[in-house]
C-alpha atoms as a PDB file:
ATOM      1  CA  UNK A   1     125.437 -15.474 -16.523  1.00  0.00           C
ATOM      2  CA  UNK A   2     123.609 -12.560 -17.795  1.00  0.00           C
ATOM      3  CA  UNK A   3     119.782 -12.460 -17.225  1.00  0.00           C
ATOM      4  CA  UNK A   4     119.204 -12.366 -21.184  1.00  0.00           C
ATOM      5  CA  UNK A   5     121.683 -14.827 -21.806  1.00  0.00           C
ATOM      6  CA  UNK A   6     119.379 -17.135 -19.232  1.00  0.00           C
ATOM      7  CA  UNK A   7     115.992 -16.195 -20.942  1.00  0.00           C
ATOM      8  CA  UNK A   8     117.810 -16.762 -24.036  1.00  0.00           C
ATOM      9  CA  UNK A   9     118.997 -20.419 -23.599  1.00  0.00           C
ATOM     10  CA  UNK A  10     115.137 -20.969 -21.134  1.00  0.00           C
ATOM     11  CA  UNK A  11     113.540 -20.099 -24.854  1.00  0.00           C
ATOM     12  CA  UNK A  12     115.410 -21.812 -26.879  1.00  0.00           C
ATOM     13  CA  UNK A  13     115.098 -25.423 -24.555  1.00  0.00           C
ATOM     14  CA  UNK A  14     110.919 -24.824 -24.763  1.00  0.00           C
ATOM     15  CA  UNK A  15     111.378 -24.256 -28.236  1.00  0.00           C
ATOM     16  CA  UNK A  16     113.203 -27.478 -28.625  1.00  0.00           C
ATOM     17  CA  UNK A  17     110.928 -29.440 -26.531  1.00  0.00           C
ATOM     18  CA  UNK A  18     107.818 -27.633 -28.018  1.00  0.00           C
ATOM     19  CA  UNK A  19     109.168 -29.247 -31.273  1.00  0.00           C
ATOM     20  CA  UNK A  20     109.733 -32.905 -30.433  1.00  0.00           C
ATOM     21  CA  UNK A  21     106.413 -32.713 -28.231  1.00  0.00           C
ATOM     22  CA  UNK A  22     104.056 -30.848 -30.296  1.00  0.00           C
ATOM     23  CA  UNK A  23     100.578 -29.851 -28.358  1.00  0.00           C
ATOM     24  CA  UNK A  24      97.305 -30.035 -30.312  1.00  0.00           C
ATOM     25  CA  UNK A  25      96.014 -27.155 -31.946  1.00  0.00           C
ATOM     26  CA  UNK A  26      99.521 -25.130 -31.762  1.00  0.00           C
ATOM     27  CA  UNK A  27     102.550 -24.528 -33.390  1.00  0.00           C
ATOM     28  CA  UNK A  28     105.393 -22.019 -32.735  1.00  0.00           C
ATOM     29  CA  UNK A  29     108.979 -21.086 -34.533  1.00  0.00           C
ATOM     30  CA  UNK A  30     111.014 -18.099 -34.686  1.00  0.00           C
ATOM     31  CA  UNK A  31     110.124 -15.151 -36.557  1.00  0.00           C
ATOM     32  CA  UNK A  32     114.070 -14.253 -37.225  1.00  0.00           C
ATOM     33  CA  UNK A  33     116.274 -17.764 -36.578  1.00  0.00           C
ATOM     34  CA  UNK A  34     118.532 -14.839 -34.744  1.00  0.00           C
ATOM     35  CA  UNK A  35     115.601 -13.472 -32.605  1.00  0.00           C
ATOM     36  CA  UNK A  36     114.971 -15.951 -29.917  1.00  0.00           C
ATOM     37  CA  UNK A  37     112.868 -13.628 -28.189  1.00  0.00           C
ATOM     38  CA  UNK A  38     109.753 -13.201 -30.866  1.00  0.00           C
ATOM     39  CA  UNK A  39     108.068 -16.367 -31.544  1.00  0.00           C
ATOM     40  CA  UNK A  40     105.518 -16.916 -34.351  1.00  0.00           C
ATOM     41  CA  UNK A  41     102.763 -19.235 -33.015  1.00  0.00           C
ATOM     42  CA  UNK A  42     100.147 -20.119 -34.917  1.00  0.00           C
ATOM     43  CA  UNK A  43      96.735 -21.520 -33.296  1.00  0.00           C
ATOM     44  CA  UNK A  44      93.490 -23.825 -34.732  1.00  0.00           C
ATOM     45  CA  UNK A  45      90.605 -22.866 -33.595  1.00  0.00           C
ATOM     46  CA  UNK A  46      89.046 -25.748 -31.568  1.00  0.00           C
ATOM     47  CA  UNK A  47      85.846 -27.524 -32.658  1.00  0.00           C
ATOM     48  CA  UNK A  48      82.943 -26.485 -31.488  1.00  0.00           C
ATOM     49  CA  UNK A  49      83.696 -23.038 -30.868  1.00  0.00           C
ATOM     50  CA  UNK A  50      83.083 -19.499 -32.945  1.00  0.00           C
ATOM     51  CA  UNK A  51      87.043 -20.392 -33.434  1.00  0.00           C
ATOM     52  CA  UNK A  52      86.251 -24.094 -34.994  1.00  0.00           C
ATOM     53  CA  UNK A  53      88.482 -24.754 -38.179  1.00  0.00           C
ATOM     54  CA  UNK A  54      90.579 -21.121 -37.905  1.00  0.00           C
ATOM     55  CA  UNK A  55      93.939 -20.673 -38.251  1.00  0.00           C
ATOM     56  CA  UNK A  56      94.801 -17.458 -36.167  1.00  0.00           C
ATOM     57  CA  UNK A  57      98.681 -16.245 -36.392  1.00  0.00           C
ATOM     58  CA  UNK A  58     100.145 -14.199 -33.582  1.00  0.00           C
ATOM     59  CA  UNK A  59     103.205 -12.693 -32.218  1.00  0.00           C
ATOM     60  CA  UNK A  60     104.675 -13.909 -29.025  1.00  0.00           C
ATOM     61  CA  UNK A  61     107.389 -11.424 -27.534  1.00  0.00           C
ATOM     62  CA  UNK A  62     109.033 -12.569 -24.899  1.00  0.00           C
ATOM     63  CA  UNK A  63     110.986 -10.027 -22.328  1.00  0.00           C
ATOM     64  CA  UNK A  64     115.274 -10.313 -21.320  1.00  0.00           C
ATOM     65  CA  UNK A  65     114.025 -11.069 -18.447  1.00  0.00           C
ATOM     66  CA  UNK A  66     111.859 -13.903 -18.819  1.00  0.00           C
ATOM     67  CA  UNK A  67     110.522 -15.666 -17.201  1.00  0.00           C
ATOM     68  CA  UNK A  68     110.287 -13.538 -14.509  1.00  0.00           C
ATOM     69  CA  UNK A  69     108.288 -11.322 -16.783  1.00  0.00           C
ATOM     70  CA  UNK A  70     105.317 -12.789 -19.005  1.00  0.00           C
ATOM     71  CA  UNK A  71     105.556 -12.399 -22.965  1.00  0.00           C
ATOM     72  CA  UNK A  72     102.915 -10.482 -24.702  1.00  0.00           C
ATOM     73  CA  UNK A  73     101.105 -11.887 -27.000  1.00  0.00           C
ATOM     74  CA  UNK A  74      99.758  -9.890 -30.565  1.00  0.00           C
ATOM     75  CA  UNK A  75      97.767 -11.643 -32.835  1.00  0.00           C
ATOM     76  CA  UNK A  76      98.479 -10.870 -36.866  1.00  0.00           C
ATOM     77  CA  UNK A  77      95.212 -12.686 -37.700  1.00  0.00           C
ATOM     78  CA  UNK A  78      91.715 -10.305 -37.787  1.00  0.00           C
ATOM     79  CA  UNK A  79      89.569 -11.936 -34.790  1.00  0.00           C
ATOM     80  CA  UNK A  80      87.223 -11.035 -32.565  1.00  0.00           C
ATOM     81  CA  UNK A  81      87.504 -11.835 -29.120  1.00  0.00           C
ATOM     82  CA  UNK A  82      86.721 -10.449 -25.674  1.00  0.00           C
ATOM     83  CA  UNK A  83      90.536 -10.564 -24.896  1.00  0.00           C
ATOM     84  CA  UNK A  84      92.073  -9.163 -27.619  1.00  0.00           C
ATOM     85  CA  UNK A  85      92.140  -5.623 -28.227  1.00  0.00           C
ATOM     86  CA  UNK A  86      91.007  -4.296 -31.833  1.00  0.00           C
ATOM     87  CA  UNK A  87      95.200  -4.226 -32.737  1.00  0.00           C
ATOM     88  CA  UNK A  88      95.550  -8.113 -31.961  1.00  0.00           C
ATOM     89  CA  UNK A  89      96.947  -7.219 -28.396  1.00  0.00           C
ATOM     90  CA  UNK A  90      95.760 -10.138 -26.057  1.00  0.00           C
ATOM     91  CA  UNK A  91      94.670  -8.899 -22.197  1.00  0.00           C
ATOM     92  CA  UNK A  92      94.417 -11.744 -20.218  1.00  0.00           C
ATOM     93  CA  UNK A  93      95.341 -12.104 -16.301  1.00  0.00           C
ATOM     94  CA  UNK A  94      98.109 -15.149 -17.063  1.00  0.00           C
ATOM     95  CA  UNK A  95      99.922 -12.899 -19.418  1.00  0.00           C
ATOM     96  CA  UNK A  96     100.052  -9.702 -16.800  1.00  0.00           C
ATOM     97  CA  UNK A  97     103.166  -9.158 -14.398  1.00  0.00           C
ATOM     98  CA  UNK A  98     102.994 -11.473 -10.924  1.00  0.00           C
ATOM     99  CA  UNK A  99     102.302  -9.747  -8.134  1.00  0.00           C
ATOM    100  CA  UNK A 100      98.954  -8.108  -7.132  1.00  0.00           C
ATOM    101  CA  UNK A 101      96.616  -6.369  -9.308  1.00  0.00           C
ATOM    102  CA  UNK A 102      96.609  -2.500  -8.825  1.00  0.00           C
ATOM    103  CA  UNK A 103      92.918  -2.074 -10.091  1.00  0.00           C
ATOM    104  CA  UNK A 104      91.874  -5.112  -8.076  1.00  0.00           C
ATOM    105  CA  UNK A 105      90.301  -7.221 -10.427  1.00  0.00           C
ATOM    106  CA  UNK A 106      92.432 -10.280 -10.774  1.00  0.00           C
ATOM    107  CA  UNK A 107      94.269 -12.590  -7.817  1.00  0.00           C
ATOM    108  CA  UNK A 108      97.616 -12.910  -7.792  1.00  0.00           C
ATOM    109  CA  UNK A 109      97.085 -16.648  -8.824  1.00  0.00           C
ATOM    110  CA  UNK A 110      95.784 -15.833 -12.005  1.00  0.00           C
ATOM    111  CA  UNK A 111      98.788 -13.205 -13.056  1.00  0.00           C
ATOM    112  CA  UNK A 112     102.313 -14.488 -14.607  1.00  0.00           C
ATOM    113  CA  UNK A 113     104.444 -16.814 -12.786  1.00  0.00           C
ATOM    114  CA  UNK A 114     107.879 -17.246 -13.053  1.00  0.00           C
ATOM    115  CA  UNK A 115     107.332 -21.458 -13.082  1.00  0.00           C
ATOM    116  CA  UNK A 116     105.490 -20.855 -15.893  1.00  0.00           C
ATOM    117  CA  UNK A 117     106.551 -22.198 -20.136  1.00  0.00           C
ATOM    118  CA  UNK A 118     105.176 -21.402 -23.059  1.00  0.00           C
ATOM    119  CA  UNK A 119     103.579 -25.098 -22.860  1.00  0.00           C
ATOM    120  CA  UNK A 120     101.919 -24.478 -19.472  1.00  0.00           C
ATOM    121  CA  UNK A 121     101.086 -21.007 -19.933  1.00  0.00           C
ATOM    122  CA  UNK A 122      97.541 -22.796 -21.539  1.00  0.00           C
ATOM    123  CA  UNK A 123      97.508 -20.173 -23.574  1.00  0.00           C
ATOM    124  CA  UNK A 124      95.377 -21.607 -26.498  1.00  0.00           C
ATOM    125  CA  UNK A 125      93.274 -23.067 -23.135  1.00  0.00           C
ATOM    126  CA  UNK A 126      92.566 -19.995 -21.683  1.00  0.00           C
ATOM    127  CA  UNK A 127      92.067 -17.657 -24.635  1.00  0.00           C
ATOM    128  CA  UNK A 128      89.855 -19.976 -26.315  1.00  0.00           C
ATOM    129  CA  UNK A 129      87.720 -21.569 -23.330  1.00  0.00           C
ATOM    130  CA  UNK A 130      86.462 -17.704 -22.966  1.00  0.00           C
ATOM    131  CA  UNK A 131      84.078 -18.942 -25.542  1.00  0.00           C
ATOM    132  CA  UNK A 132      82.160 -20.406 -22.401  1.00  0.00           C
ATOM    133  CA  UNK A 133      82.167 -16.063 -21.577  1.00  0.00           C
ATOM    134  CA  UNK A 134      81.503 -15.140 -24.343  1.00  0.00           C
ATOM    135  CA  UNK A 135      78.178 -17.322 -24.722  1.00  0.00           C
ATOM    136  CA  UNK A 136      77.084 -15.954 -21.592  1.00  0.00           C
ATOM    137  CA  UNK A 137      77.958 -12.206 -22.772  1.00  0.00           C
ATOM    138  CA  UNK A 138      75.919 -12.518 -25.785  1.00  0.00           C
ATOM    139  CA  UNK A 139      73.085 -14.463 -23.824  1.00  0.00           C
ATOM    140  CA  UNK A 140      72.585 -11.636 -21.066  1.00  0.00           C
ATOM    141  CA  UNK A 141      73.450  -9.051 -24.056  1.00  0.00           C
ATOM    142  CA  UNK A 142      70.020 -10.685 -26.070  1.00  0.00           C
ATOM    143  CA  UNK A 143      68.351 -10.773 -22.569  1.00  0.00           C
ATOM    144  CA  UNK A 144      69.139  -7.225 -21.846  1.00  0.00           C
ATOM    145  CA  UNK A 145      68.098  -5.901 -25.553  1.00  0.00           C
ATOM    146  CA  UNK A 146      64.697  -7.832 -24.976  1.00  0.00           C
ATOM    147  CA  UNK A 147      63.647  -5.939 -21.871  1.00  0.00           C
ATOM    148  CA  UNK A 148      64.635  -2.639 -24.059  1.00  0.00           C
ATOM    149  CA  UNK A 149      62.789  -3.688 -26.692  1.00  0.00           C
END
């Protein structure tokens, strides 16, 4: 069996089983019903974050290969986040190839997995808990403008 045809039929059973067990806060479908590989997910904003009461739209691309390669992820929404790139482009360590970080800055254990779904990928988990980050960013950035100031 070819390695698309596998990604192909992979997507299309997470798709299935995202649909009859729908998680909180998310919802995905196909952006062409002939395209299995580019999802359209949309995402709520959980409460009590900047994010609270949002609806932010992305684009989730998934590779022939998958899942031995991660999808990227683009959002269509404007946001602002620490992860995601003025474009909509999301960086974030569960989303970059397995293996060992060339730069150095990320364990393996945080990069893509092949045991990974679009379910456990905790993508709306891990883009949105950065709000924890980003409260400490802007504290130390406040702290750091005070001793200019």
């Amino acid at each position: 069996m070819a390695v698309s045809t596998q990604a192909s039929l992979l997507l299309q059973k997470q798709l299935r089983d995202l649909s009859k067990h729908p998680v909180d806060g998310f919802s995905a479908g196909l952006v062409d019903d002939i395209n299995i590989f580019e999802w359209s997910v949309t995402i709520i904003g959980p409460p009590d974050t900047l994010y609270d009461g949002g609806y932010f739209n992305a684009i989730m691309s998934f590779p022939t290969n998958y899942p031995n390669s991660p999808p990227t992820v683009k959002f269509t929404s404007e946001m602002w986040h620490p992860n995601v790139y003025p474009d909509g482009r999301v960086c974030i360590s569960i989303l970059h190839a397995p293996g060992d970080d060339p730069n150095g800055y990320e364990l393996a254990s945080e990069r893509w997995t092949p045991v990974h779904t679009v379910r456990s990928q905790h993508f709306k988990l891990v883009l949105f808990t950065c709000y924890y980050y980003f409260r400490v960013f802007m504290s130390n950035f406040f702290f750091i403008e005070t001793l200019w100031t």
